[in-house]
Protein backbone atom coordinates (compact mmCIF):
# COMPACT_ATOMS: atom_id res chain seq x y z
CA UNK A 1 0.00 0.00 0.00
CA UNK A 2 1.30 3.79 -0.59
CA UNK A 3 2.17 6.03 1.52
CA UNK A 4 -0.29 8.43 1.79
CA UNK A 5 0.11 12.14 1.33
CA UNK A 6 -0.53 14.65 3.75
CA UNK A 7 -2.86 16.85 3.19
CA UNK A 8 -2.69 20.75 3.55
CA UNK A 9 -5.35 23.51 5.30
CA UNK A 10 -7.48 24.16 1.79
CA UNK A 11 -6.68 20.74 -0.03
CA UNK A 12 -9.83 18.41 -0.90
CA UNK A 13 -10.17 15.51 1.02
CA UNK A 14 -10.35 11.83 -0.15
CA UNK A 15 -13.64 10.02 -1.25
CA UNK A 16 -14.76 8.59 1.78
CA UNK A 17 -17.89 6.14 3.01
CA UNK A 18 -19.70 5.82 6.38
CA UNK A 19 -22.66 3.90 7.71
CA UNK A 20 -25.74 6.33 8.38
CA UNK A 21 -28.10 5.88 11.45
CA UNK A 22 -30.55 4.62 9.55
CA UNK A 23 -28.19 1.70 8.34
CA UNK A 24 -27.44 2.79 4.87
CA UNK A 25 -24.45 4.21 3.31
CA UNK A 26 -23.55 7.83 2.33
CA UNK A 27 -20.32 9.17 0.97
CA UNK A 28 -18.66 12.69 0.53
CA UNK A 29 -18.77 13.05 -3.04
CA UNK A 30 -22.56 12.13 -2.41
CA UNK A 31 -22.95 14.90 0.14
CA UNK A 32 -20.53 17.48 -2.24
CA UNK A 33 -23.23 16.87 -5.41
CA UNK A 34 -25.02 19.84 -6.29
CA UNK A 35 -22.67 22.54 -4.25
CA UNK A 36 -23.40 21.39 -0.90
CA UNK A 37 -20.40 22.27 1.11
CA UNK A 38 -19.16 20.36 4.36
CA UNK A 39 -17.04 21.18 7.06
CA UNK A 40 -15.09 17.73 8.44
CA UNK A 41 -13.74 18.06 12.42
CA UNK A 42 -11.36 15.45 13.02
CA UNK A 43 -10.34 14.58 16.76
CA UNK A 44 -7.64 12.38 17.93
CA UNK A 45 -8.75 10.27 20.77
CA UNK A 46 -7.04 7.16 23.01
CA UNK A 47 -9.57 4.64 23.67
């Protein structure tokens, strides 16, 4: 597998996927269609 690149304040994140509550599946580019914008908040945590 590649390393992956860093990204930098500004770049576009990756394609990504997650489940929904309801138990379906919704990804970014999904959410992005149409000019939607999103703002992603990433935390670090130690579980």
């Amino acid at each position: 597998m590649p390393k992956a690149e860093k990204l930098q304040v500004g770049d576009r994140a990756p394609d990504f996927t997650l489940p929904t509550l309801s138990g379906s599946s919704i990804s970014l580019s999904q959410v992005l269609q149409g000019g939607k914008r999103v703002v992603l908040a990433l935390f670090r945590s130690y579980y």
